[in-house]
PDB file of N, CA and C in Angstrom:
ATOM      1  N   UNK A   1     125.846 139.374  76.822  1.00  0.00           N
ATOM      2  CA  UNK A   1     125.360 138.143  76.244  1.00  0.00           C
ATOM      3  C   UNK A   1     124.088 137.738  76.997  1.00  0.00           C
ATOM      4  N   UNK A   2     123.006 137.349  76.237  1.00  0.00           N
ATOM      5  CA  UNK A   2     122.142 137.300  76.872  1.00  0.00           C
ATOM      6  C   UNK A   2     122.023 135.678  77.581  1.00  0.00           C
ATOM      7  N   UNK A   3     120.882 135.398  77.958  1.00  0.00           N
ATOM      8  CA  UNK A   3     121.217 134.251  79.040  1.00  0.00           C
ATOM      9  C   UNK A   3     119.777 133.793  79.119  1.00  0.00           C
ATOM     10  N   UNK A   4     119.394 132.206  78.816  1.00  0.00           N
ATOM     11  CA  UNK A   4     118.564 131.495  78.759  1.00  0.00           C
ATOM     12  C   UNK A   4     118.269 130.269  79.919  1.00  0.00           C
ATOM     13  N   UNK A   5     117.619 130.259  80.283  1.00  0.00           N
ATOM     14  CA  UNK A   5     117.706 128.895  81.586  1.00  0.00           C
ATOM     15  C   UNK A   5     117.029 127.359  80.793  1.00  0.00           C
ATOM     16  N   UNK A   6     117.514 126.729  81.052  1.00  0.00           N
ATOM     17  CA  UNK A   6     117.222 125.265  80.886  1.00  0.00           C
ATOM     18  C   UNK A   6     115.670 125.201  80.453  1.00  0.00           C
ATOM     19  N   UNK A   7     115.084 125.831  82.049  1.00  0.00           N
ATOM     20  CA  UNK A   7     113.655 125.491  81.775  1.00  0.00           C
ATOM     21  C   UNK A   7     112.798 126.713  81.191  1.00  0.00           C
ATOM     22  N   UNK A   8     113.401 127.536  80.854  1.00  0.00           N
ATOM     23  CA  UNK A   8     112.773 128.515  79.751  1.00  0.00           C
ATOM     24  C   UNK A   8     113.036 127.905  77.980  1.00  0.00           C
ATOM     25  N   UNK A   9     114.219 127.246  77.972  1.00  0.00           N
ATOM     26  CA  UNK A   9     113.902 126.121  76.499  1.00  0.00           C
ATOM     27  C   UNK A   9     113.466 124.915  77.235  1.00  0.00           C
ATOM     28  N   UNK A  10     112.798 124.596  77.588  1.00  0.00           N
ATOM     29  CA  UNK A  10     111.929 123.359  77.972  1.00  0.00           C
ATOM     30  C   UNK A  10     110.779 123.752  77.780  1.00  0.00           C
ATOM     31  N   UNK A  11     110.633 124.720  78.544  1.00  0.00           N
ATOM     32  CA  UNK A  11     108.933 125.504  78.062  1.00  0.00           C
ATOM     33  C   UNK A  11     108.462 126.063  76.863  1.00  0.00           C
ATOM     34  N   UNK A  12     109.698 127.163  76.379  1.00  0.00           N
ATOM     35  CA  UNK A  12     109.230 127.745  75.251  1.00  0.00           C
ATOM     36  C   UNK A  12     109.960 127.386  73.980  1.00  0.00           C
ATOM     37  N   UNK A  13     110.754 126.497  74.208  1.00  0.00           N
ATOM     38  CA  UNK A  13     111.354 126.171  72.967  1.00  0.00           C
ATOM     39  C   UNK A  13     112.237 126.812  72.219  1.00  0.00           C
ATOM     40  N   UNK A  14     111.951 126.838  70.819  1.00  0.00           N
ATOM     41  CA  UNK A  14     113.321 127.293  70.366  1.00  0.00           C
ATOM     42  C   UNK A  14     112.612 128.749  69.506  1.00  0.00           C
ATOM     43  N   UNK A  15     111.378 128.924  70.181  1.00  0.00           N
ATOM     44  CA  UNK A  15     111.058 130.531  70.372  1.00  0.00           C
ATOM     45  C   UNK A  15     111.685 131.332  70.967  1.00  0.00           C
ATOM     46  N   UNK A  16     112.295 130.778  72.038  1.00  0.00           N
ATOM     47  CA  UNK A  16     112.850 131.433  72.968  1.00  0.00           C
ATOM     48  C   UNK A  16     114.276 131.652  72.711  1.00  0.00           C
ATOM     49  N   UNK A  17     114.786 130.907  71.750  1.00  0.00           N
ATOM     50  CA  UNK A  17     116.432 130.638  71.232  1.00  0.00           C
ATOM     51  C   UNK A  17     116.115 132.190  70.487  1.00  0.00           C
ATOM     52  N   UNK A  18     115.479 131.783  69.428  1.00  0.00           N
ATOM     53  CA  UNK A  18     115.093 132.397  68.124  1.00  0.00           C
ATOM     54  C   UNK A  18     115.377 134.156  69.209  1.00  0.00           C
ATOM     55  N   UNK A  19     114.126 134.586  70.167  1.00  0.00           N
ATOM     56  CA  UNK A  19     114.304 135.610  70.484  1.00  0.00           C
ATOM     57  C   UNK A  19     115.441 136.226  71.153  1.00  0.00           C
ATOM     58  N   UNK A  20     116.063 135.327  71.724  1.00  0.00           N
ATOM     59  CA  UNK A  20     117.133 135.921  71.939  1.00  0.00           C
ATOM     60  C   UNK A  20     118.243 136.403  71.486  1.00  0.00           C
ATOM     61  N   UNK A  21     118.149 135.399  70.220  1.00  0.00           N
ATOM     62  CA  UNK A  21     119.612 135.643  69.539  1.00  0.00           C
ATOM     63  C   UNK A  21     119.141 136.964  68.238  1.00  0.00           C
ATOM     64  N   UNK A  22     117.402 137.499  68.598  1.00  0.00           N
ATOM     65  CA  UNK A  22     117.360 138.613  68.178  1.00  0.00           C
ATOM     66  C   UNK A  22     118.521 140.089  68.643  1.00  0.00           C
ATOM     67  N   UNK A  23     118.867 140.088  69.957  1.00  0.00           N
ATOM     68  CA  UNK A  23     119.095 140.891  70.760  1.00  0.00           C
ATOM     69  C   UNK A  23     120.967 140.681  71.201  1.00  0.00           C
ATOM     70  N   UNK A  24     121.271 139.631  70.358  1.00  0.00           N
ATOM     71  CA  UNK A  24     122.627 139.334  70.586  1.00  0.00           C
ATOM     72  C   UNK A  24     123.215 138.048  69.433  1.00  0.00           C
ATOM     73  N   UNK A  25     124.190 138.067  69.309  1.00  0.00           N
ATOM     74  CA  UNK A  25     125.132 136.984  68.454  1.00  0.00           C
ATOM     75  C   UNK A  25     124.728 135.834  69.361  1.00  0.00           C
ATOM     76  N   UNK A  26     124.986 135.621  70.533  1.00  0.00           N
ATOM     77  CA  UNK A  26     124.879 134.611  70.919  1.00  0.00           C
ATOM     78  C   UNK A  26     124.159 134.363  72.057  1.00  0.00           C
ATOM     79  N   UNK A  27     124.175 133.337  72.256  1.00  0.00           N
ATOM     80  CA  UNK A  27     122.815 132.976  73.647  1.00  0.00           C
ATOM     81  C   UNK A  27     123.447 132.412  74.344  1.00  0.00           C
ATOM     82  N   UNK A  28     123.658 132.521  75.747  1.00  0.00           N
ATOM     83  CA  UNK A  28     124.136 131.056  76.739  1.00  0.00           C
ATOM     84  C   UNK A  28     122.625 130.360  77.235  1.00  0.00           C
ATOM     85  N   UNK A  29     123.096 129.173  77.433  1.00  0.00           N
ATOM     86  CA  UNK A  29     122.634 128.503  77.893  1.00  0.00           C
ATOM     87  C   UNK A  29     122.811 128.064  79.329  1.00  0.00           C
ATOM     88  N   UNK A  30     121.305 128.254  80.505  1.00  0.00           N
ATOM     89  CA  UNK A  30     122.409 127.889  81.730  1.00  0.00           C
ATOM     90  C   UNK A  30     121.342 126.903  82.527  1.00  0.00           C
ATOM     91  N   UNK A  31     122.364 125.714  82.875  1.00  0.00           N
ATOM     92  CA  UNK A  31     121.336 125.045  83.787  1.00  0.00           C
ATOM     93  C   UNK A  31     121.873 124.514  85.149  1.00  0.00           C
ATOM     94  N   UNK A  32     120.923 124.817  86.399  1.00  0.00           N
ATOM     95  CA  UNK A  32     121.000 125.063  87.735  1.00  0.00           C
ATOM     96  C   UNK A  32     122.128 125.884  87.695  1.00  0.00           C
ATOM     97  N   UNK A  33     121.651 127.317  87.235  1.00  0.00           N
ATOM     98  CA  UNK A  33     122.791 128.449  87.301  1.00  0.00           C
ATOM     99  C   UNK A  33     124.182 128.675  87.172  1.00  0.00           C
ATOM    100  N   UNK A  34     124.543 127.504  86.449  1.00  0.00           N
ATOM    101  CA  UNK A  34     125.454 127.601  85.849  1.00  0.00           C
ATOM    102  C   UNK A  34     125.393 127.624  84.094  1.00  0.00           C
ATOM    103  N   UNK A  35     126.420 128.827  84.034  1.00  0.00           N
ATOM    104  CA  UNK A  35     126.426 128.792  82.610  1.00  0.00           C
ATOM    105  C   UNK A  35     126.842 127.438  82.023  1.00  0.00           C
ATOM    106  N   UNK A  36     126.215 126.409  80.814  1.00  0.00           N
ATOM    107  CA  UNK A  36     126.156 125.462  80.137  1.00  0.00           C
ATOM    108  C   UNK A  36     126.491 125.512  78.527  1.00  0.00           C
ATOM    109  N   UNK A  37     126.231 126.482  77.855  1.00  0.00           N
ATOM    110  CA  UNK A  37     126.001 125.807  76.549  1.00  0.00           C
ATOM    111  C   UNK A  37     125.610 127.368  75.624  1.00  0.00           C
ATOM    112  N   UNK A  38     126.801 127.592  74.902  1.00  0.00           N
ATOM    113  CA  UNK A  38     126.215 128.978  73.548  1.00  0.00           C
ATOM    114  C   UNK A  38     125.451 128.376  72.284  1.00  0.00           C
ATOM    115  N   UNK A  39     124.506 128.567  72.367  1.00  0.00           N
ATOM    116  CA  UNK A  39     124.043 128.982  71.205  1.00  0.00           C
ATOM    117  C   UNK A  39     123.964 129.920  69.932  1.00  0.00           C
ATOM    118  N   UNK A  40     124.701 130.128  68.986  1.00  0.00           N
ATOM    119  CA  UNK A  40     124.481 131.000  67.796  1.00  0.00           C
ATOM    120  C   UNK A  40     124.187 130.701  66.656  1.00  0.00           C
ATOM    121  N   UNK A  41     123.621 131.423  65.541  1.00  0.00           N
ATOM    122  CA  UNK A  41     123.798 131.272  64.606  1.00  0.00           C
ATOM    123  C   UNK A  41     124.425 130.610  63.863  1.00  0.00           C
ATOM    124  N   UNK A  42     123.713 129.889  62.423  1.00  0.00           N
ATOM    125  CA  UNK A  42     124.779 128.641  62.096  1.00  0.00           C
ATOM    126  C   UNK A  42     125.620 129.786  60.947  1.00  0.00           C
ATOM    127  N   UNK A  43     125.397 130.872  60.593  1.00  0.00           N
ATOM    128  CA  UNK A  43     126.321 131.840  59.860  1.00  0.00           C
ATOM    129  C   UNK A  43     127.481 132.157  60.766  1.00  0.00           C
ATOM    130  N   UNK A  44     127.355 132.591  61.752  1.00  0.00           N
ATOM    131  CA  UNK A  44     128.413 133.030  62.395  1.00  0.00           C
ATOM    132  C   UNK A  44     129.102 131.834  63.047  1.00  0.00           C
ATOM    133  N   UNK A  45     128.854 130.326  63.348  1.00  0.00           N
ATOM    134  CA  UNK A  45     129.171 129.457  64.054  1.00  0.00           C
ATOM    135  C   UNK A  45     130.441 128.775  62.801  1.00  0.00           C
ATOM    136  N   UNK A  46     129.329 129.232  61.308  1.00  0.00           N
ATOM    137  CA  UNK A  46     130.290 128.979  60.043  1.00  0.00           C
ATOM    138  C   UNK A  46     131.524 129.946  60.024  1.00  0.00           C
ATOM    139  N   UNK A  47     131.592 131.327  60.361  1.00  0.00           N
ATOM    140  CA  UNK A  47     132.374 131.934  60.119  1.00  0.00           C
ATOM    141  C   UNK A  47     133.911 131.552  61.154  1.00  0.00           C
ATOM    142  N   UNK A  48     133.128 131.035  62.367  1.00  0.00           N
ATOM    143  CA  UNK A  48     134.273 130.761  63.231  1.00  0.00           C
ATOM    144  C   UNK A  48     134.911 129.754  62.850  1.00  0.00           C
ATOM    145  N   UNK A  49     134.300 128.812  62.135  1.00  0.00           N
ATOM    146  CA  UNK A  49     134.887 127.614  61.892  1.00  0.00           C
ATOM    147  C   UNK A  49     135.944 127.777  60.985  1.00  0.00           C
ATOM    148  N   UNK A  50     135.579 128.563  59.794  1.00  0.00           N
ATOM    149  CA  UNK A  50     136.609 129.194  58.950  1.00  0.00           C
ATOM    150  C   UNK A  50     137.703 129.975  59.083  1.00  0.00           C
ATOM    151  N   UNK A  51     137.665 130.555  59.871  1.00  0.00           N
ATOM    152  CA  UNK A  51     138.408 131.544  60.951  1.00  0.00           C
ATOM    153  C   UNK A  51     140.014 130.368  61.510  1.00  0.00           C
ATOM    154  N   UNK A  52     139.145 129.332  62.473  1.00  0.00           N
ATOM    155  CA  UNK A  52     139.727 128.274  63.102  1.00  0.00           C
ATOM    156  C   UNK A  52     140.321 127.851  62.135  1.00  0.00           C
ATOM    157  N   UNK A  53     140.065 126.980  61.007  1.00  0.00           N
ATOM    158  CA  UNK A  53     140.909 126.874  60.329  1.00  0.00           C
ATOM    159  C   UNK A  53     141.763 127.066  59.376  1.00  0.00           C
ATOM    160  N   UNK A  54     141.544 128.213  58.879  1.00  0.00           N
ATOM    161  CA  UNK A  54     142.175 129.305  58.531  1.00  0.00           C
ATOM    162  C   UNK A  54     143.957 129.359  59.227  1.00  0.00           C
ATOM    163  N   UNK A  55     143.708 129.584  60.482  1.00  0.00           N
ATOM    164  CA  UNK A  55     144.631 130.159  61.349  1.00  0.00           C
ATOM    165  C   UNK A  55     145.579 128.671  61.886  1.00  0.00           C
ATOM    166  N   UNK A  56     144.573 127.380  61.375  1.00  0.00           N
ATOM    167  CA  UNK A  56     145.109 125.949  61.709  1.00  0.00           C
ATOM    168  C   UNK A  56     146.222 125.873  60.485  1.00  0.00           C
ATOM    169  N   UNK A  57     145.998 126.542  59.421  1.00  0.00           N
ATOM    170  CA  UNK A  57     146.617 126.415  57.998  1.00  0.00           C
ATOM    171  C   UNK A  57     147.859 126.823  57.899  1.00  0.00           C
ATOM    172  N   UNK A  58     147.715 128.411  58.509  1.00  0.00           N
ATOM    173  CA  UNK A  58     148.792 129.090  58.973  1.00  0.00           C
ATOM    174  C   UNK A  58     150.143 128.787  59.309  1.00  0.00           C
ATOM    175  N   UNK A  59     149.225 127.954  61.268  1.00  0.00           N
ATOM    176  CA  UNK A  59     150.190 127.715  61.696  1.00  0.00           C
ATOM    177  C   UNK A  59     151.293 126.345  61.323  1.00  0.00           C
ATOM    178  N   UNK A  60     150.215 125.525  60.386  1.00  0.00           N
ATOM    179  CA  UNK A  60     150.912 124.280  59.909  1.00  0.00           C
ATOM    180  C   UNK A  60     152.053 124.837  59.131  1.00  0.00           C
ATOM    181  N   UNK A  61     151.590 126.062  58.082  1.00  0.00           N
ATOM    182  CA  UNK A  61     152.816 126.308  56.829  1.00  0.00           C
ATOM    183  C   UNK A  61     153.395 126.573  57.756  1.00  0.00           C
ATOM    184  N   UNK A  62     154.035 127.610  58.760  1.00  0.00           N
ATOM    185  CA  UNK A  62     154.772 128.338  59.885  1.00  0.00           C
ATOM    186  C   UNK A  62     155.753 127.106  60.077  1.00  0.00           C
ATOM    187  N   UNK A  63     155.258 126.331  60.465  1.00  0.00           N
ATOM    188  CA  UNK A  63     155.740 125.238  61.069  1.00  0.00           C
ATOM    189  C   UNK A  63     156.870 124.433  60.045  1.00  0.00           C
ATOM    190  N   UNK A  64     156.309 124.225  58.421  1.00  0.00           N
ATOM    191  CA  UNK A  64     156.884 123.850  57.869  1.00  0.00           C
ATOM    192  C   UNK A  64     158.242 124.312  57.166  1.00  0.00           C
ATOM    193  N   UNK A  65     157.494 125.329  57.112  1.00  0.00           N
ATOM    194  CA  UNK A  65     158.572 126.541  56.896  1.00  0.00           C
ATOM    195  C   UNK A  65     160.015 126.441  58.015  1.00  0.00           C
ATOM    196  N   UNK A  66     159.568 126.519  59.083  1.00  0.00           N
ATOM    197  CA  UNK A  66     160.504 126.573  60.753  1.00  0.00           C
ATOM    198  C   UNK A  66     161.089 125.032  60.399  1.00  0.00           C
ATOM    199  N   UNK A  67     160.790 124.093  59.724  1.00  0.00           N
ATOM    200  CA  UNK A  67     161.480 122.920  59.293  1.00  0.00           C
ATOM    201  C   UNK A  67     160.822 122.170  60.965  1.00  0.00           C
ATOM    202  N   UNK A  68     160.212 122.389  61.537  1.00  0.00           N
ATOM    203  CA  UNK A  68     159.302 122.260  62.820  1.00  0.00           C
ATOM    204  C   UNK A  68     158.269 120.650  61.646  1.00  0.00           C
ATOM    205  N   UNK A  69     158.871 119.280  61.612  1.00  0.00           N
ATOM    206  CA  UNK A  69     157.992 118.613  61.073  1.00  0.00           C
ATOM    207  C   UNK A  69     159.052 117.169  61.170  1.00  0.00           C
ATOM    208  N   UNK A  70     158.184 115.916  60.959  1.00  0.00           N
ATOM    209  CA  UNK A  70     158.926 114.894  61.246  1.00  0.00           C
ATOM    210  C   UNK A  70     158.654 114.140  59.537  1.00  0.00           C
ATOM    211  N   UNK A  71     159.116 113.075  59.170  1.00  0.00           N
ATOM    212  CA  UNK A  71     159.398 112.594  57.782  1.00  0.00           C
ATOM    213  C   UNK A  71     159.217 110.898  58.470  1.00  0.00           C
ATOM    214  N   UNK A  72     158.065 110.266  58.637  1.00  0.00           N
ATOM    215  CA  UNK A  72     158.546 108.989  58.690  1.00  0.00           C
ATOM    216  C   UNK A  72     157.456 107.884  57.836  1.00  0.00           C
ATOM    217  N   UNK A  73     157.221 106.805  58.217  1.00  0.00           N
ATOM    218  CA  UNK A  73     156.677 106.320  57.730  1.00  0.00           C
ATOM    219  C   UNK A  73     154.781 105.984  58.447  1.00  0.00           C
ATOM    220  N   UNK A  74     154.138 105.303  57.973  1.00  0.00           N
ATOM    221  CA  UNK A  74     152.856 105.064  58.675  1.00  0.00           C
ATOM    222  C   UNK A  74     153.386 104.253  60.219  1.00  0.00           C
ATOM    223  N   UNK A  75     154.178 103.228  59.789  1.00  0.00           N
ATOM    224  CA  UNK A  75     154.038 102.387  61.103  1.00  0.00           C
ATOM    225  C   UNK A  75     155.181 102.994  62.085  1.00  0.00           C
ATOM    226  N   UNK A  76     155.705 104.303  61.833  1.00  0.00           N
ATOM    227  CA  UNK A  76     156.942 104.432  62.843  1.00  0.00           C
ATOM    228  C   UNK A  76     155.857 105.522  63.224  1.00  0.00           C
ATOM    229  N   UNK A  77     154.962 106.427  62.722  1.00  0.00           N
ATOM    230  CA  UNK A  77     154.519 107.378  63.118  1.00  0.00           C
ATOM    231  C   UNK A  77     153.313 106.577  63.918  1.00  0.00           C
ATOM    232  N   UNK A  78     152.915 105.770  63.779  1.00  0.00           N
ATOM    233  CA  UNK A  78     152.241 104.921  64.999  1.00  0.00           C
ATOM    234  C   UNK A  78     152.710 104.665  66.132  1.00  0.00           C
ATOM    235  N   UNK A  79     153.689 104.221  66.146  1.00  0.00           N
ATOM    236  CA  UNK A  79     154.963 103.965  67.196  1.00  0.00           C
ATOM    237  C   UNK A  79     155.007 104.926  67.967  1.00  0.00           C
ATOM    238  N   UNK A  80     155.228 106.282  67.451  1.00  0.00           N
ATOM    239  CA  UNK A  80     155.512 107.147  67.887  1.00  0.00           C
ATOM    240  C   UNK A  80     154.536 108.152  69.094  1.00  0.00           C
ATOM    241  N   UNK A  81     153.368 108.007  68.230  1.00  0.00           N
ATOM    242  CA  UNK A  81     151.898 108.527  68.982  1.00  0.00           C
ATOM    243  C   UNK A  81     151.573 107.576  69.872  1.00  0.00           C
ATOM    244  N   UNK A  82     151.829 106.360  69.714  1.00  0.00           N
ATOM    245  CA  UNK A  82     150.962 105.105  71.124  1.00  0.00           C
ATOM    246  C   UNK A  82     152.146 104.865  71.776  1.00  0.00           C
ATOM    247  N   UNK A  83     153.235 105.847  71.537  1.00  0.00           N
ATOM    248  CA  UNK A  83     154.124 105.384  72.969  1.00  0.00           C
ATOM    249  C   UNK A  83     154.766 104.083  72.797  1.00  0.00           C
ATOM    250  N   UNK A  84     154.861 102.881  71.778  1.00  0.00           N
ATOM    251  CA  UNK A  84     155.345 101.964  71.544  1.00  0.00           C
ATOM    252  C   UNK A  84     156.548 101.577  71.635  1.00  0.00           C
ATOM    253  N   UNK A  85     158.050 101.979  72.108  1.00  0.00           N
ATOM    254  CA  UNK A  85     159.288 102.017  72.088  1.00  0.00           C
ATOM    255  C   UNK A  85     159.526 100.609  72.387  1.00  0.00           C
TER     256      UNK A  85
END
């Protein structure tokens, strides 16, 4: 993966994005030498997203299926998430 510094996109901009992500899917981003921040493609950034939830879909049916699910109302399922007892 290739690897961009802070002040190489400060200087050269998003020439410098552009070239890199010639040479790879993705770019890190790193500032005061630490790795910071990927950059990719908004095709492939789309594909992950689809991917993610895809596999979010999955695991919900899984779940429903496994009878893994609660039945209540709006204000008890409030209750329930803020800890309200």
């Amino acid at each position: 993966m290739n690897t961009l510094t802070a002040n190489e996109l400060k200087t050269r901009g998003v020439s410098a994005v552009e070239e890199g992500l010639k040479h790879d899917d993705e770019l890190v981003i790193s500032v005061r030498g630490q790795h910071r921040f990927v950059v990719m493609d908004i095709e492939k950034y789309n594909r992950l997203r689809e991917l993610e939830l895809t596999t979010a879909v999955a695991e919900a049916k899984a779940d429903y299926a496994a009878g893994r699910y609660t039945t209540e109302t709006v204000a008890e399922h409030m209750q329930r998430v803020e800890g309200n007892d």
